[in-house]
Protein backbone atom coordinates (compact mmCIF):
# COMPACT_ATOMS: atom_id res chain seq x y z
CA UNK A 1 7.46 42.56 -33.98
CA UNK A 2 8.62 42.01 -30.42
CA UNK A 3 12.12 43.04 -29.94
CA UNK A 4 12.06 45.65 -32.28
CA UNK A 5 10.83 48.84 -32.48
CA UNK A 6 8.08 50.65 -34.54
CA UNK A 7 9.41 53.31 -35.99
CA UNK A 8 11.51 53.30 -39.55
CA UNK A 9 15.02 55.26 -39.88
CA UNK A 10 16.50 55.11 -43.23
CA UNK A 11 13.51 51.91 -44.49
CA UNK A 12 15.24 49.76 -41.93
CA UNK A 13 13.56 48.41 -38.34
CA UNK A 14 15.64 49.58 -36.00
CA UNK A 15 16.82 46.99 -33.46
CA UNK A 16 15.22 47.65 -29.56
CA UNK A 17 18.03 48.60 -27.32
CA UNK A 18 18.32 49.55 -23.87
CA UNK A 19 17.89 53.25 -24.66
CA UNK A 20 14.27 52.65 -25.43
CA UNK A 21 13.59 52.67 -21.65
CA UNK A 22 13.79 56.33 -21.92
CA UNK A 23 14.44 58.40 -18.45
CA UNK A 24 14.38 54.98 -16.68
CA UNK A 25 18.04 54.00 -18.14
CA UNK A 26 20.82 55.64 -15.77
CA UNK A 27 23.92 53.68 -17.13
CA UNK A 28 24.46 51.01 -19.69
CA UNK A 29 28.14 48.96 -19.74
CA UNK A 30 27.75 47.17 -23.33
CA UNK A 31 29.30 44.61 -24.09
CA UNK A 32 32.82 45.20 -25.86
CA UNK A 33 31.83 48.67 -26.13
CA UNK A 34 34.03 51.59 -24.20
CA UNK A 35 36.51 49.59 -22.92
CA UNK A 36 39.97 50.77 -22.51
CA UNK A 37 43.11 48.11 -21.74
CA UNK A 38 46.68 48.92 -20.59
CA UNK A 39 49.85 46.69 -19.72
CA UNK A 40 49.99 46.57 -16.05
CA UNK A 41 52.42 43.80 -14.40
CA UNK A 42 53.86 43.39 -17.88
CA UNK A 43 50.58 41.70 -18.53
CA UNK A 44 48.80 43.10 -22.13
CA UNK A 45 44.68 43.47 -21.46
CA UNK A 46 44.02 44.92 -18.45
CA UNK A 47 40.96 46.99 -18.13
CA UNK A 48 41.73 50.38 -17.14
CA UNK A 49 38.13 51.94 -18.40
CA UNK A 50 34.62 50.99 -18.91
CA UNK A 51 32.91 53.91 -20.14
CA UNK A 52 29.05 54.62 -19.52
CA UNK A 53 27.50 54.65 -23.16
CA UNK A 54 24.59 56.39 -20.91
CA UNK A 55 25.18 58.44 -18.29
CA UNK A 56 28.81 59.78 -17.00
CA UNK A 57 29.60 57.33 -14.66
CA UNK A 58 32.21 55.35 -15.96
CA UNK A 59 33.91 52.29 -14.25
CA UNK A 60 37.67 51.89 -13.36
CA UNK A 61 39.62 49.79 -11.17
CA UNK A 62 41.47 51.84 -8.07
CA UNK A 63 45.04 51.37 -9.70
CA UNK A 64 45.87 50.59 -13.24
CA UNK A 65 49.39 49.56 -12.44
CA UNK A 66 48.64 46.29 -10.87
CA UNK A 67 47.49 42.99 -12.98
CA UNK A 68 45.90 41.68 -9.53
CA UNK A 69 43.53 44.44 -8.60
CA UNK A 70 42.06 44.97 -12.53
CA UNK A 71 39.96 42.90 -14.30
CA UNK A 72 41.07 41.97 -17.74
CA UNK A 73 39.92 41.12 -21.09
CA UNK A 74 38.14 37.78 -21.82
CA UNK A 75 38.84 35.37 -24.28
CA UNK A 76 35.31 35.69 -25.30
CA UNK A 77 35.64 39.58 -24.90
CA UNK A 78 33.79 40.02 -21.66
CA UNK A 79 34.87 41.77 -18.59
CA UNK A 80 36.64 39.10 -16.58
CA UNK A 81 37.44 39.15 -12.82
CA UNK A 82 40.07 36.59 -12.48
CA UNK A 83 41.17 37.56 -8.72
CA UNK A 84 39.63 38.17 -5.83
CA UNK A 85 41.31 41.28 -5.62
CA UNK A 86 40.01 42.71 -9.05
CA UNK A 87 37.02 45.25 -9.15
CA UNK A 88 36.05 48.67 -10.95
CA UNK A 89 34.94 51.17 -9.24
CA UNK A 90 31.73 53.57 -10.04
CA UNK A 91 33.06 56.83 -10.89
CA UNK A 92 30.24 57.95 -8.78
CA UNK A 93 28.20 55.64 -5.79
CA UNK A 94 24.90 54.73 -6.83
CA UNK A 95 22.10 55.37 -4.62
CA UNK A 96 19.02 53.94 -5.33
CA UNK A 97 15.20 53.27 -4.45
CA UNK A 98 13.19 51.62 -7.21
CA UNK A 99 15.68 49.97 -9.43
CA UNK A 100 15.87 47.37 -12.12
CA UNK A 101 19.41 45.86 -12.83
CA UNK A 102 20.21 43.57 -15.81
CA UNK A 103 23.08 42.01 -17.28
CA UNK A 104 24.60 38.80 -19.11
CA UNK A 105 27.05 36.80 -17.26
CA UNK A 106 29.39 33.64 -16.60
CA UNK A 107 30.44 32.45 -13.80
CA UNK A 108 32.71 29.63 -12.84
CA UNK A 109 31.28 28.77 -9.16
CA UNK A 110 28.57 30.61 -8.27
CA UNK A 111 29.34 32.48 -5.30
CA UNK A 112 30.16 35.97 -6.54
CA UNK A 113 28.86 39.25 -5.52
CA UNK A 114 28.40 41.38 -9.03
CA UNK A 115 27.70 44.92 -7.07
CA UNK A 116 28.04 46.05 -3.80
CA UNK A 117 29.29 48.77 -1.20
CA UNK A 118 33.36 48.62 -0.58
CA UNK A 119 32.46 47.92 3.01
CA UNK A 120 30.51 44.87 2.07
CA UNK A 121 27.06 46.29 4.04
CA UNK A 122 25.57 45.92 0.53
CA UNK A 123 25.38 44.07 -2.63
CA UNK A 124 23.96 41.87 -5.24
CA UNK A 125 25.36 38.28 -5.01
CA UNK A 126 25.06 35.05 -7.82
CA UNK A 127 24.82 32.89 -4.20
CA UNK A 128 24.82 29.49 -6.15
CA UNK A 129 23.01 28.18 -9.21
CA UNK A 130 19.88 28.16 -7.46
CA UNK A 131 19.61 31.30 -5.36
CA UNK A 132 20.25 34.75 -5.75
CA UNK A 133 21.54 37.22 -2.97
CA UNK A 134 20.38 40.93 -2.45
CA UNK A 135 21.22 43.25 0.62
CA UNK A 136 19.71 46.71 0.59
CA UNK A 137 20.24 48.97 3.47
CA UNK A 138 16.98 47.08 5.05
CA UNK A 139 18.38 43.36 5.54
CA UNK A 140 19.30 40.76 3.25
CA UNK A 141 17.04 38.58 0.96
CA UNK A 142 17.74 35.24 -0.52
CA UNK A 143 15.82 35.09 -3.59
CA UNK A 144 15.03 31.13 -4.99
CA UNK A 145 16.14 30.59 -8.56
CA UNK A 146 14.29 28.05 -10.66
CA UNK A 147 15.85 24.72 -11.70
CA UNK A 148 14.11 25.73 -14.83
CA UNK A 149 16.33 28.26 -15.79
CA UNK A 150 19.23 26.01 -16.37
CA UNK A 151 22.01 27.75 -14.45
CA UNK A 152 25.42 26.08 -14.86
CA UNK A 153 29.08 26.85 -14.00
CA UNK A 154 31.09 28.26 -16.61
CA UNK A 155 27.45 28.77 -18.88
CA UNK A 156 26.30 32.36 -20.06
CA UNK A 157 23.59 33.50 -18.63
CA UNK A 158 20.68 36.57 -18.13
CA UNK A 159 20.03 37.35 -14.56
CA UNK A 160 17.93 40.87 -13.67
CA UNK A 161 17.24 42.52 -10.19
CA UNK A 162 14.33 44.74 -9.22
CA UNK A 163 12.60 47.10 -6.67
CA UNK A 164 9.41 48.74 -7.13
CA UNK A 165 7.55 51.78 -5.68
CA UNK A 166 6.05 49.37 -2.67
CA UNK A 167 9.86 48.18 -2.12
CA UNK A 168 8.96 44.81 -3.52
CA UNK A 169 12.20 42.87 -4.63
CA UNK A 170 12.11 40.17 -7.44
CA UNK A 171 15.29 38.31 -8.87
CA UNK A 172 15.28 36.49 -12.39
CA UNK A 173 17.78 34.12 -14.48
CA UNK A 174 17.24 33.50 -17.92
CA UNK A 175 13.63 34.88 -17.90
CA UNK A 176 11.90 33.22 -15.27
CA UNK A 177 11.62 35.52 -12.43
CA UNK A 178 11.34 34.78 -8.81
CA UNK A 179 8.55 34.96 -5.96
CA UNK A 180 8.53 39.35 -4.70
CA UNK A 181 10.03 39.22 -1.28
CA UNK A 182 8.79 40.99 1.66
CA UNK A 183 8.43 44.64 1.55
CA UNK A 184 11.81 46.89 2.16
CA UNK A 185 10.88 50.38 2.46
CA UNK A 186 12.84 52.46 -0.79
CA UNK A 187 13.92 54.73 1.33
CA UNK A 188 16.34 52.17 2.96
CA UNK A 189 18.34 52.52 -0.75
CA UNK A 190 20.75 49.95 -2.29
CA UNK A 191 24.11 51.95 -2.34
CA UNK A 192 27.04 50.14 -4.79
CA UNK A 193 30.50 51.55 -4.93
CA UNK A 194 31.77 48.80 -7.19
CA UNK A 195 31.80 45.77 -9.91
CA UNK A 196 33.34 42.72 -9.35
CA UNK A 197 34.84 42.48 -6.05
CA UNK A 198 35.65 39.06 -4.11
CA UNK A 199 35.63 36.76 -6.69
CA UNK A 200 37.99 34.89 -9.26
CA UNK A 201 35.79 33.83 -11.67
CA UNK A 202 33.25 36.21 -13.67
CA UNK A 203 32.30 37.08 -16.43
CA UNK A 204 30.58 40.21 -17.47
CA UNK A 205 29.41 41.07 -20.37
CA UNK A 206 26.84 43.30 -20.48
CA UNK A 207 24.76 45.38 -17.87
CA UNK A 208 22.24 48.14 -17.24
CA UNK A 209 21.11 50.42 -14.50
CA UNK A 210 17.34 51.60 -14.41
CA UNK A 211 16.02 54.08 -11.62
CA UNK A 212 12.77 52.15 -12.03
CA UNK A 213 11.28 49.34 -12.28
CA UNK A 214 10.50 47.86 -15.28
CA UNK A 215 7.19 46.70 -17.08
CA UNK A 216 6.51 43.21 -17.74
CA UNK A 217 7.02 43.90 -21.53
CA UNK A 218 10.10 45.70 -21.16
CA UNK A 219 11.46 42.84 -19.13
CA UNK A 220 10.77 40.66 -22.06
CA UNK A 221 12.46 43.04 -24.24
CA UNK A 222 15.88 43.57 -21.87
CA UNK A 223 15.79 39.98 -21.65
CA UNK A 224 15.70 39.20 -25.19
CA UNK A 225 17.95 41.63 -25.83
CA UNK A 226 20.61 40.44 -23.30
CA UNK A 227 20.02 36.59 -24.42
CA UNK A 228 21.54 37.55 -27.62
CA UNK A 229 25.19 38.37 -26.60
């Protein structure tokens, strides 16, 4: 059944989840999963942790003493960057070649970069309800969104980014993926120091980093997966 997995553990089908992408999975932030709050500004909710439920490479903002520079609990229990000032920071930079990047988000305007390098040479942007923003280290590509996938303000939604081994990039929301863009050599890596920065207005609640790209059926099944939260 798609979605799910073969094998039986206990007589029960055992729900797919990212870790069935094997060695491609790096990190996985699930969704109100490993998250640590604190009081900071005399404001209850701040998010002082976002632990890796993969890898070791846990998020956290660069002070947890100040409301303004950490994100802080949604009502809706996602990760919410309220201020332009608020980001979390990779315990350690990602450097990457072939990737494949998927998450579930909201976002109130569409104009907010999700990853990128604390210097601002690279990232992954949500440019506007209708185009999507990447900038490896080999120039920047503006990837066209489909009307299709029904992109909104202030709607949840499933939005994935990949590389493969010829440097191909693709961008999708909600499933329906866009044209590859020219190829950028993998050896001009995508390098992100942080989550979040530059914005006031999204949500996160769920993402995961692959060192690879993925399969046409395991994008159905991260997508299908995601669509749920």
């Amino acid at each position: 059944m798609l979605g799910l997995e073969s094998g039986l553990s206990g007589g029960y089908v055992n729900e797919w989840n990212p870790v069935d992408l094997g060695n491609k999975l790096i990190h996985w932030y699930k969704f109100n999963t490993g998250i640590t709050t604190v009081t900071a500004s005399g404001v209850a909710g701040q998010i002082s942790q976002w632990a890796d439920q993969k890898g070791s490479n846990n998020l956290a903002p660069a002070v947890t003493n100040d409301k303004d520079k950490m994100p802080k609990i949604g009502t809706d229990n996602s990760v919410h960057f309220n201020a332009a000032t608020d980001s979390l920071l990779f315990g350690t930079r990602l450097t990457l070649g072939t990737f494949a990047i998927y998450g579930r988000f909201k976002s109130g305007d569409f104009s907010d970069r999700f990853l990128q390098q604390t210097d601002q040479s690279e990232f992954i942007k949500f440019q506007t309800t209708t185009q999507f923003r990447i900038q490896p280290g080999g120039g920047r590509h503006d990837m066209a969104i489909s009307g299709d996938a029904g992109l909104a303000n202030n709607t949840k939604f499933t939005a994935g980014f990949e590389r493969d081994g010829d440097g191909d990039i693709l961008v999708s929301a909600n499933g329906l993926a866009s044209e590859t863009s020219a190829n950028t050599a993998t050896s001009n890596t995508v390098d992100f120091q942080e989550v979040g920065p530059e914005q006031s207005n999204l949500y996160v609640y769920e993402f995961i980093i692959c060192q690879d790209n993925l399969s046409a059926a395991e994008r159905t099944l991260v997508n299908a997966y995601l669509d749920k939260i």
